[in-house]
Protein backbone atom coordinates (compact mmCIF):
# COMPACT_ATOMS: atom_id res chain seq x y z
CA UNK A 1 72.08 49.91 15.34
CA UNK A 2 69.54 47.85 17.19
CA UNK A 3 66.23 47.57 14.40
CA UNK A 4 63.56 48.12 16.80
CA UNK A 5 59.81 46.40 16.99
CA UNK A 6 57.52 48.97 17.36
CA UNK A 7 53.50 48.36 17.59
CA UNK A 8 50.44 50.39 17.81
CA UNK A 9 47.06 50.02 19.81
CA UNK A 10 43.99 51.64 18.93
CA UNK A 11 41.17 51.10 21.23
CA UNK A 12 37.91 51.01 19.33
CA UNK A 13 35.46 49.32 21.76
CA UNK A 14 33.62 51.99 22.92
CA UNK A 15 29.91 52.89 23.11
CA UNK A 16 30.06 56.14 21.44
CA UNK A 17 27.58 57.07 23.45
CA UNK A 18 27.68 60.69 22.90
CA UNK A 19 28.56 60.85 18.78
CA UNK A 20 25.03 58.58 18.87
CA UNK A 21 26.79 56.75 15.52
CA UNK A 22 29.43 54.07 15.77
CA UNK A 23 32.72 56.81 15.59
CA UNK A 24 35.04 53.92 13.98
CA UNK A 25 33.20 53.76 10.74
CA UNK A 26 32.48 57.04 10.06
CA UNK A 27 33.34 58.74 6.71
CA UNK A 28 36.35 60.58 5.99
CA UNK A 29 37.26 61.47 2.21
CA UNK A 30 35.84 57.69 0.92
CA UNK A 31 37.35 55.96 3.86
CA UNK A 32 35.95 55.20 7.45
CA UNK A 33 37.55 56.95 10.64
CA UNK A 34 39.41 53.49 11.65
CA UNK A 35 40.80 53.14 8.37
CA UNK A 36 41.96 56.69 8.77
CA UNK A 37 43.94 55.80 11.88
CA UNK A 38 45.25 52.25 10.41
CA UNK A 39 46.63 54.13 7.35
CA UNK A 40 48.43 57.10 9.25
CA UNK A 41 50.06 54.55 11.85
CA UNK A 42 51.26 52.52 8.72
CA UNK A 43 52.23 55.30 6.55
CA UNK A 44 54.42 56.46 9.49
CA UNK A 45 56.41 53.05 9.83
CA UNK A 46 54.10 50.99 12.09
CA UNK A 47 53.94 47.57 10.93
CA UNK A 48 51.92 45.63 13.52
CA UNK A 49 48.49 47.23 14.60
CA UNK A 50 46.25 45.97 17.29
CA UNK A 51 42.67 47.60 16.83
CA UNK A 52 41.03 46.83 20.00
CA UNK A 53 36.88 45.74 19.66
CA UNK A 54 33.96 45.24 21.58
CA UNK A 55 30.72 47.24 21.27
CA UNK A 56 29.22 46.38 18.13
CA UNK A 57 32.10 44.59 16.75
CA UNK A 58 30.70 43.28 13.95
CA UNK A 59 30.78 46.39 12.15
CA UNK A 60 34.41 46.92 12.45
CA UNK A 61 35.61 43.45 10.98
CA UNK A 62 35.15 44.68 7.32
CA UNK A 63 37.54 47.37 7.39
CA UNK A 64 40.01 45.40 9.56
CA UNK A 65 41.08 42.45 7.08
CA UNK A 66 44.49 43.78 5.88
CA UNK A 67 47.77 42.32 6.72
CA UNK A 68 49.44 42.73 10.09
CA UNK A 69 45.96 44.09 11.46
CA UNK A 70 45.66 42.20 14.71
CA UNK A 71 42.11 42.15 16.42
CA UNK A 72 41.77 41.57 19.56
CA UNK A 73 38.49 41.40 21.52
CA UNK A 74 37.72 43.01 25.03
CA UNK A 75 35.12 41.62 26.68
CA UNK A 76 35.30 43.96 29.50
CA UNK A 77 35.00 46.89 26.82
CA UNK A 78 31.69 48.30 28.95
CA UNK A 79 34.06 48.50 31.91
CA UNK A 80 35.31 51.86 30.12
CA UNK A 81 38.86 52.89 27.64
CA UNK A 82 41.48 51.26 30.38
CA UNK A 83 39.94 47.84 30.02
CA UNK A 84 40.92 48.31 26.12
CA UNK A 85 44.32 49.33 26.91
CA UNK A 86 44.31 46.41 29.00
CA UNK A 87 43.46 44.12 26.48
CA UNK A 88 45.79 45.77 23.71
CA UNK A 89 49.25 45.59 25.90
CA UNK A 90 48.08 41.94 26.73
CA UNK A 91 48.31 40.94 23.25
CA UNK A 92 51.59 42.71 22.09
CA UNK A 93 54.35 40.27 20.49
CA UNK A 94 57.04 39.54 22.87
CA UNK A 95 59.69 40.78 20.95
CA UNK A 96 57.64 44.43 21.04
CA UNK A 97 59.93 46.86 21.97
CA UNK A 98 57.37 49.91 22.57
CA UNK A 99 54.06 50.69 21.53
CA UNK A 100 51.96 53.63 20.60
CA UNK A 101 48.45 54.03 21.99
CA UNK A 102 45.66 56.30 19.97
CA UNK A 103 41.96 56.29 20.55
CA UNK A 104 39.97 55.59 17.29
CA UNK A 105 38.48 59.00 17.60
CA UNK A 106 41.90 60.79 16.47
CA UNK A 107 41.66 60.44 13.04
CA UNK A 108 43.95 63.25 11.47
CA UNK A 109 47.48 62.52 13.48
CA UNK A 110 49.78 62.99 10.70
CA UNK A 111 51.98 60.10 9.60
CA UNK A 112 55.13 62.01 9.98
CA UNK A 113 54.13 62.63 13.77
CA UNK A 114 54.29 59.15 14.21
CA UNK A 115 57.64 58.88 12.69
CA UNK A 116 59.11 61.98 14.64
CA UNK A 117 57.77 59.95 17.71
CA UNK A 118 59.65 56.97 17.06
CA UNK A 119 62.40 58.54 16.07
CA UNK A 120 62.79 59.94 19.22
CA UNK A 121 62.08 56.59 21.39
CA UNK A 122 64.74 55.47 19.47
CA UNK A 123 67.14 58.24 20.93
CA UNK A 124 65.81 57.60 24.00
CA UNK A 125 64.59 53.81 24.61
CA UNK A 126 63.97 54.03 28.03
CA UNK A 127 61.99 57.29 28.19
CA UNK A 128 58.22 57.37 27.74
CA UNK A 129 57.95 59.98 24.73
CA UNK A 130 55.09 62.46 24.25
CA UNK A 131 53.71 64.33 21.59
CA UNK A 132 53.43 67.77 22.32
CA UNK A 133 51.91 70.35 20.16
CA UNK A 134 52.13 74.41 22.17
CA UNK A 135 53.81 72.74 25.20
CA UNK A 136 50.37 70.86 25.70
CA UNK A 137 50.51 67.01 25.68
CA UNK A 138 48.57 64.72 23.30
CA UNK A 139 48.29 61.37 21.26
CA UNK A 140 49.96 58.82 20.61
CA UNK A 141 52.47 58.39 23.68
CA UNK A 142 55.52 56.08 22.47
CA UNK A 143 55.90 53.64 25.46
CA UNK A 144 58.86 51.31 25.99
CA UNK A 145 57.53 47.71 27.06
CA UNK A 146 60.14 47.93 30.20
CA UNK A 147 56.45 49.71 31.68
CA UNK A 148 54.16 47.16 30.52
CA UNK A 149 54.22 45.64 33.77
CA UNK A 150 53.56 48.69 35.85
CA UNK A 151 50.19 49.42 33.45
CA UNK A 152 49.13 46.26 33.26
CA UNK A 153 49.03 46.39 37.31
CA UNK A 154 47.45 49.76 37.70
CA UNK A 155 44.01 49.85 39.43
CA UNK A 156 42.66 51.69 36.39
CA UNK A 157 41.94 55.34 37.96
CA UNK A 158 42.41 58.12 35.89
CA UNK A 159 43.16 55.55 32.88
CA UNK A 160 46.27 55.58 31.09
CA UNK A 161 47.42 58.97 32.24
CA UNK A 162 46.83 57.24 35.94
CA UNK A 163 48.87 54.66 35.30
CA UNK A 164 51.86 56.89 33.66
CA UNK A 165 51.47 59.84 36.42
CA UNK A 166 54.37 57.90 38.59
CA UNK A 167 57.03 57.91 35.38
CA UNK A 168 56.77 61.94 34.99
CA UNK A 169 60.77 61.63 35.33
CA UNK A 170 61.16 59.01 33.08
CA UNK A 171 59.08 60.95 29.97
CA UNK A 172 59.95 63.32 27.48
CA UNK A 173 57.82 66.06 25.87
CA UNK A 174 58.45 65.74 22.04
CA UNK A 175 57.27 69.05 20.17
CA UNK A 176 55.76 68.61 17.00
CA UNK A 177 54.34 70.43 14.34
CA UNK A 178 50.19 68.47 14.79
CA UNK A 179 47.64 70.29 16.65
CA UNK A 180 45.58 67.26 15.50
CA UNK A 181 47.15 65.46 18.46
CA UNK A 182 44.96 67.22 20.95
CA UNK A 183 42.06 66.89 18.56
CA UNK A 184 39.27 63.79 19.03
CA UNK A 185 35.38 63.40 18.22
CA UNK A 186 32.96 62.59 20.53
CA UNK A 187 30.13 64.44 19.36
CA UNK A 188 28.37 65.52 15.98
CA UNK A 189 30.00 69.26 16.15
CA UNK A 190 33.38 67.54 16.49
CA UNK A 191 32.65 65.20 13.16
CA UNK A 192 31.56 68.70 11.94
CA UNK A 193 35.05 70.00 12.77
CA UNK A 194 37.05 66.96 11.52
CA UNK A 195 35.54 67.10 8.01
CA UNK A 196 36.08 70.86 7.82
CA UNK A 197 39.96 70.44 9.22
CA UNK A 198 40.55 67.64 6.73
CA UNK A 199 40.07 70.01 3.92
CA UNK A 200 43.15 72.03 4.72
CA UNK A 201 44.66 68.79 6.26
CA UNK A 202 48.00 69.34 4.57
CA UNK A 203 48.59 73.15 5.06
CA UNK A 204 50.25 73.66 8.07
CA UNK A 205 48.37 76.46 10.64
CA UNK A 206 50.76 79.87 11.34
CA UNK A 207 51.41 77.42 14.97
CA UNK A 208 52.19 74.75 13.17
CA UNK A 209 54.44 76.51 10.69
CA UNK A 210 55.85 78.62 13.87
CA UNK A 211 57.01 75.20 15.37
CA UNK A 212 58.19 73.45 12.16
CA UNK A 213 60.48 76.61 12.20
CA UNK A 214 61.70 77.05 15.60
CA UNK A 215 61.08 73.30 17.04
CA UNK A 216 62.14 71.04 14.46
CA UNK A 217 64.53 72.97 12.12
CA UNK A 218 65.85 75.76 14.24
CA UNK A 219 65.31 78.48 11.64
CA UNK A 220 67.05 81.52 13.07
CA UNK A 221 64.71 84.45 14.10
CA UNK A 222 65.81 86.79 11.58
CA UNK A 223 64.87 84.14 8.64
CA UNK A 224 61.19 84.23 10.45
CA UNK A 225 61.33 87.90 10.75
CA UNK A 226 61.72 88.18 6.98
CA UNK A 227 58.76 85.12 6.33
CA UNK A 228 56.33 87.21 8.39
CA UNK A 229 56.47 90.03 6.67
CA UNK A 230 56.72 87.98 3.07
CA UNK A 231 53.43 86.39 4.43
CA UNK A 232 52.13 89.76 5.53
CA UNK A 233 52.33 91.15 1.83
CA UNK A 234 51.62 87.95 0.05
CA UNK A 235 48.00 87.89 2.12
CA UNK A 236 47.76 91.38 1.22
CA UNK A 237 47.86 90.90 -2.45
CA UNK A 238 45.87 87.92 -2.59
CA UNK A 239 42.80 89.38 -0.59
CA UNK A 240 42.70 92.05 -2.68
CA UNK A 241 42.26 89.34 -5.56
CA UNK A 242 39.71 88.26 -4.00
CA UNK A 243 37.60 90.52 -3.83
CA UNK A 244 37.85 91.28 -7.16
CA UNK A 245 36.36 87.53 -7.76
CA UNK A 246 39.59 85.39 -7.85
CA UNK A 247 39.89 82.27 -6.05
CA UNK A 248 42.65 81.69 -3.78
CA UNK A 249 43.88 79.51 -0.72
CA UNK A 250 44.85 81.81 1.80
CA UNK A 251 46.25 79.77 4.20
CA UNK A 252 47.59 77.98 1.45
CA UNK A 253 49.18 81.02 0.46
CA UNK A 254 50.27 81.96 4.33
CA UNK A 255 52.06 78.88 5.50
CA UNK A 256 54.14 78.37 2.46
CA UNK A 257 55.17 82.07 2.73
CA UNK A 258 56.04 81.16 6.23
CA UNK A 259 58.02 78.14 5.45
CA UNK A 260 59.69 79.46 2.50
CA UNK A 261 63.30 80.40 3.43
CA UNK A 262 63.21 77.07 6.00
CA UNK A 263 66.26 76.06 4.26
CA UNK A 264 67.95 79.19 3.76
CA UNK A 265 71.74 78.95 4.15
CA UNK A 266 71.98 75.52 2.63
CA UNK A 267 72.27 74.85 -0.96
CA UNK A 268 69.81 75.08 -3.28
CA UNK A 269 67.65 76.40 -0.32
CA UNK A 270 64.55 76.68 -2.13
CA UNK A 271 64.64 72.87 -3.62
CA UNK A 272 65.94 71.69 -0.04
CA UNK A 273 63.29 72.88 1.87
CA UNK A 274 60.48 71.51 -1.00
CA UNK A 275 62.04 68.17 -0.33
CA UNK A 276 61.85 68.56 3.51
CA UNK A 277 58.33 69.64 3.34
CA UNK A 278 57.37 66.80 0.95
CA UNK A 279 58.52 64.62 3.44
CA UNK A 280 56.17 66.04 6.01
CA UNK A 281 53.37 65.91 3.65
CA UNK A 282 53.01 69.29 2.63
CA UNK A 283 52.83 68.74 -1.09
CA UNK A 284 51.23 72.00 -1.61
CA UNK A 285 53.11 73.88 0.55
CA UNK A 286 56.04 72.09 -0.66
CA UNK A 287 55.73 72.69 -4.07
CA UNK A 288 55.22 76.40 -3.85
CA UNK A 289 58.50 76.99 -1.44
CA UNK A 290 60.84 74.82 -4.35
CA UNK A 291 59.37 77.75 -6.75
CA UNK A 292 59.80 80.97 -4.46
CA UNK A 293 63.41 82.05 -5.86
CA UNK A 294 63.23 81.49 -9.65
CA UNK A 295 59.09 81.20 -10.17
CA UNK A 296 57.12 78.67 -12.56
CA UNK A 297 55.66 79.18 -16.17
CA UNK A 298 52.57 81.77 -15.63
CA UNK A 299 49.22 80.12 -15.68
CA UNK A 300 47.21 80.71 -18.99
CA UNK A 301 44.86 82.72 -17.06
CA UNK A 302 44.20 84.60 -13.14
CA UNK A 303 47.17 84.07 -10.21
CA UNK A 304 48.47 81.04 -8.23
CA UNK A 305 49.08 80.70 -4.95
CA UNK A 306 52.73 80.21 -6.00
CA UNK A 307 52.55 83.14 -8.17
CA UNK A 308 51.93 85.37 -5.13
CA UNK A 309 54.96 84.28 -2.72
CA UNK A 310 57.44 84.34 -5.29
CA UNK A 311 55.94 88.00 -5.66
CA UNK A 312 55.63 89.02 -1.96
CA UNK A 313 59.37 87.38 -1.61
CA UNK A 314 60.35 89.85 -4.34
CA UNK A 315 58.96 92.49 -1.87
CA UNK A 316 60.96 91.97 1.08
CA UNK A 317 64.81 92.52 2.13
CA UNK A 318 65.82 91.11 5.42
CA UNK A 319 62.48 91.97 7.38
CA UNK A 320 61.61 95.38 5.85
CA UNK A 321 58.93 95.84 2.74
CA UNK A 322 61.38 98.16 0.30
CA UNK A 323 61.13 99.33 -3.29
CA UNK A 324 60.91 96.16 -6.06
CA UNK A 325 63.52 97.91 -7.90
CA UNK A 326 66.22 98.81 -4.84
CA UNK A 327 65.69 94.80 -4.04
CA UNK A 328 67.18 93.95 -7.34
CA UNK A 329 69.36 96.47 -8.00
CA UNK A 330 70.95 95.32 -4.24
CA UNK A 331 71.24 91.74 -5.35
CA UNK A 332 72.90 92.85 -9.00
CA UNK A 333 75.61 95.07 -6.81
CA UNK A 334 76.16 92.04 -4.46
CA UNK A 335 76.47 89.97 -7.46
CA UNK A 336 77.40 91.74 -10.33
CA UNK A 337 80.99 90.19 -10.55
CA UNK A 338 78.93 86.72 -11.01
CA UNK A 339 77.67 86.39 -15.20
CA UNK A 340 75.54 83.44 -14.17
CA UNK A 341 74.24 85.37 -10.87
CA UNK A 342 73.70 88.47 -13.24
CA UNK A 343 72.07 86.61 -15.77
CA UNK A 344 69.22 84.67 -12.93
CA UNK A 345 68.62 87.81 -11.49
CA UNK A 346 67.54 90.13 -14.30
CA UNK A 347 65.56 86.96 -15.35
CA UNK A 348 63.58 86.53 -12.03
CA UNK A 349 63.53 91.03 -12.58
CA UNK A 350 61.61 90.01 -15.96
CA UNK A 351 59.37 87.52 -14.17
CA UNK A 352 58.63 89.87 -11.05
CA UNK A 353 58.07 92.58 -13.80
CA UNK A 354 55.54 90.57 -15.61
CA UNK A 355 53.59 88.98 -12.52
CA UNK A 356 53.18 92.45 -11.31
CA UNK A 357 52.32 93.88 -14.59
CA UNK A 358 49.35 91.20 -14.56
CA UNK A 359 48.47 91.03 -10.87
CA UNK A 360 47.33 95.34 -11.38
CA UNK A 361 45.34 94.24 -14.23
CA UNK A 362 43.48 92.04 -12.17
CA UNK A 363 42.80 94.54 -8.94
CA UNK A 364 42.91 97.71 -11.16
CA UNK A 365 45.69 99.56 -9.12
CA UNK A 366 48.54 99.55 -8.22
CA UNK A 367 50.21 96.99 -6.21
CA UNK A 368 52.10 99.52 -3.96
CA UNK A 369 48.77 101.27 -3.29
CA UNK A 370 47.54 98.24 -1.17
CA UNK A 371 50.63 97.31 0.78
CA UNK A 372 52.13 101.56 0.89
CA UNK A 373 51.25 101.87 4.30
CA UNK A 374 53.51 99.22 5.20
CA UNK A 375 56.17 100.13 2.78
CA UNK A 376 59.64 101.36 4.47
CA UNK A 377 62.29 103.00 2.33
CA UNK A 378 66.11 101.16 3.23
């Protein structure tokens, strides 16, 4: 198979007129915003990067001296965005077989974006491919050079969606799991807004989770049935730990109850879909979904985040919220014949047992108390 050249552009010339700060070298978790960019493009396979400059150059050129970083200076930059793009296609290699164009301002595009991207230019080299996140395009476009031509000859209205308006019939719409792609700063509630969605940067949102399931891995509905309701009860619990003074990550808590059984049907599901989400990024998440079916060692003191899924799992058959006991006693008559079956399940009924056990010491109740209006008898 054909090992194709793939670059990036990032136009970073602007005024930033309206953030009334330089947005390129803002901070972001002890890096600036440009670095931010560099790093996601190269983390997601890009190796040559052309970071377009003009206003106030000078105070890009520190973070720019790394390998394969290619500046390139518009001197038209006050003419407006499409005057960067302009200058960016101009300098491309010409062995480039498509590029990716993202404004500096888009910070939080996650790396494996990027890679889903070009993995699906490379499925389709002569289609313009587009990130789409709720059936809503965004950032970065993947664009085969065979167009460089026709943008490099368009009168510049409407920008780069001007120029790309003809080729509707020659693009694809590439669902992926990154609202961030619809997400840039131009003002100082926006930087407000990036530093608070960088906290939670790796936890997928209930969309995002919603399209990793049904966009990317095809999870049937019935496996999502049963996650919503798993997530349902696992909030549940850990709200009521909190207001009893524990701390815990709640979405943390909701998206890998959401993407736990991602994997279900293939072996070692739980492990499987760990490794998948890993890959993604989602260490977190990912770590909490390899330890729904068998649990972890306790924590000396208070509940985890994984504590509470592997719980709420516990919880649920199929999509219905059903007596602890009746959900193990089901899985020992479905697996009785099995010693080693036997053997996991009465020791994940000794864990369950335990967790609970602790979990009613903490809220001073009951667990069925809090989730009984939702319980159904099978």
């Amino acid at each position: 198979m054909k090992k194709h050249h793939i670059a990036a552009i990032i136009p970073a010339a602007g005024y930033s007129s309206r953030m009334g700060r330089l947005k390129a070298t803002l901070p972001l978790n002890g890096k600036t915003v440009i670095e931010t960019v560099i790093s996601g493009f190269q983390t997601g396979g890009v190796s040559e990067i052309h970071v377009i400059v003009g206003h106030r150059k000078e105070k890009l050129y520190p973070f720019l001296q790394h390998e394969n970083i290619h500046i390139v200076e518009n001197a038209q930059y006050a003419d407006g965005m499409y005057s960067s793009v302009i200058a960016g296609i101009s300098s491309l290699q010409k062995q480039c077989d498509a590029f990716l164009i993202c404004p500096v301002d888009m910070p939080l595009i996650r790396p494996w974006t990027i890679r889903h991207l070009i993995s699906g230019f490379k499925k389709h080299p002569d289609k313009i491919i587009y990130p789409c996140f709720m059936g809503q395009k965004g950032h970065p476009p993947v664009i085969p050079t065979i167009f460089k031509k026709n943008i490099l000859d368009h009168s510049g209205a409407d920008g780069l969606e001007g120029a790309l308006r003809r080729y509707h019939q020659d693009a694809l719409c590439v669902e992926v799991p990154d609202r961030n792609i619809m997400f840039n700063i131009n003002k100082p509630e926006d930087y407000e807004e990036l530093l608070n969605r960088y906290i939670d940067h790796n936890i997928p949102t209930p969309e995002e989770c919603r399209i990793i399931l049904t966009d990317i891995f095809h999870v049937s509905g019935a496996i999502q049935r049963h996650a919503m309701v798993v997530a349902q009860v696992a909030k549940t619990i850990a709200n009521k730990i909190i207001e009893t003074g524990g701390s815990l990550n709640i979405r943390l808590i909701e998206a890998s109850a959401l993407l736990h059984d991602m994997a279900k049907g293939q072996k070692d599901h739980a492990q499987t879909g760990g490794k998948v989400l890993s890959d993604m990024g989602y260490e977190q998440v990912a770590e909490i979904v390899a330890a729904h079916t068998d649990g972890k060692p306790f924590q000396k003191t208070g509940v985890s985040e994984t504590d509470i899924v592997f719980l709420a799992d516990k919880w649920v058959k199929n999509d219905r919220i059903i007596n602890m006991e009746k959900r193990f006693q089901f899985s020992l008559d479905q697996y009785g014949d099995n010693i080693e079956a036997e053997k996991n399940i009465k020791k994940r009924w000794q864990l369950t047992t335990m967790l609970k056990s602790r979990i009613e010491k903490i809220i001073d109740q009951p667990i069925e108390t809090i989730i009984s209006n939702q319980i159904k008898e099978v």
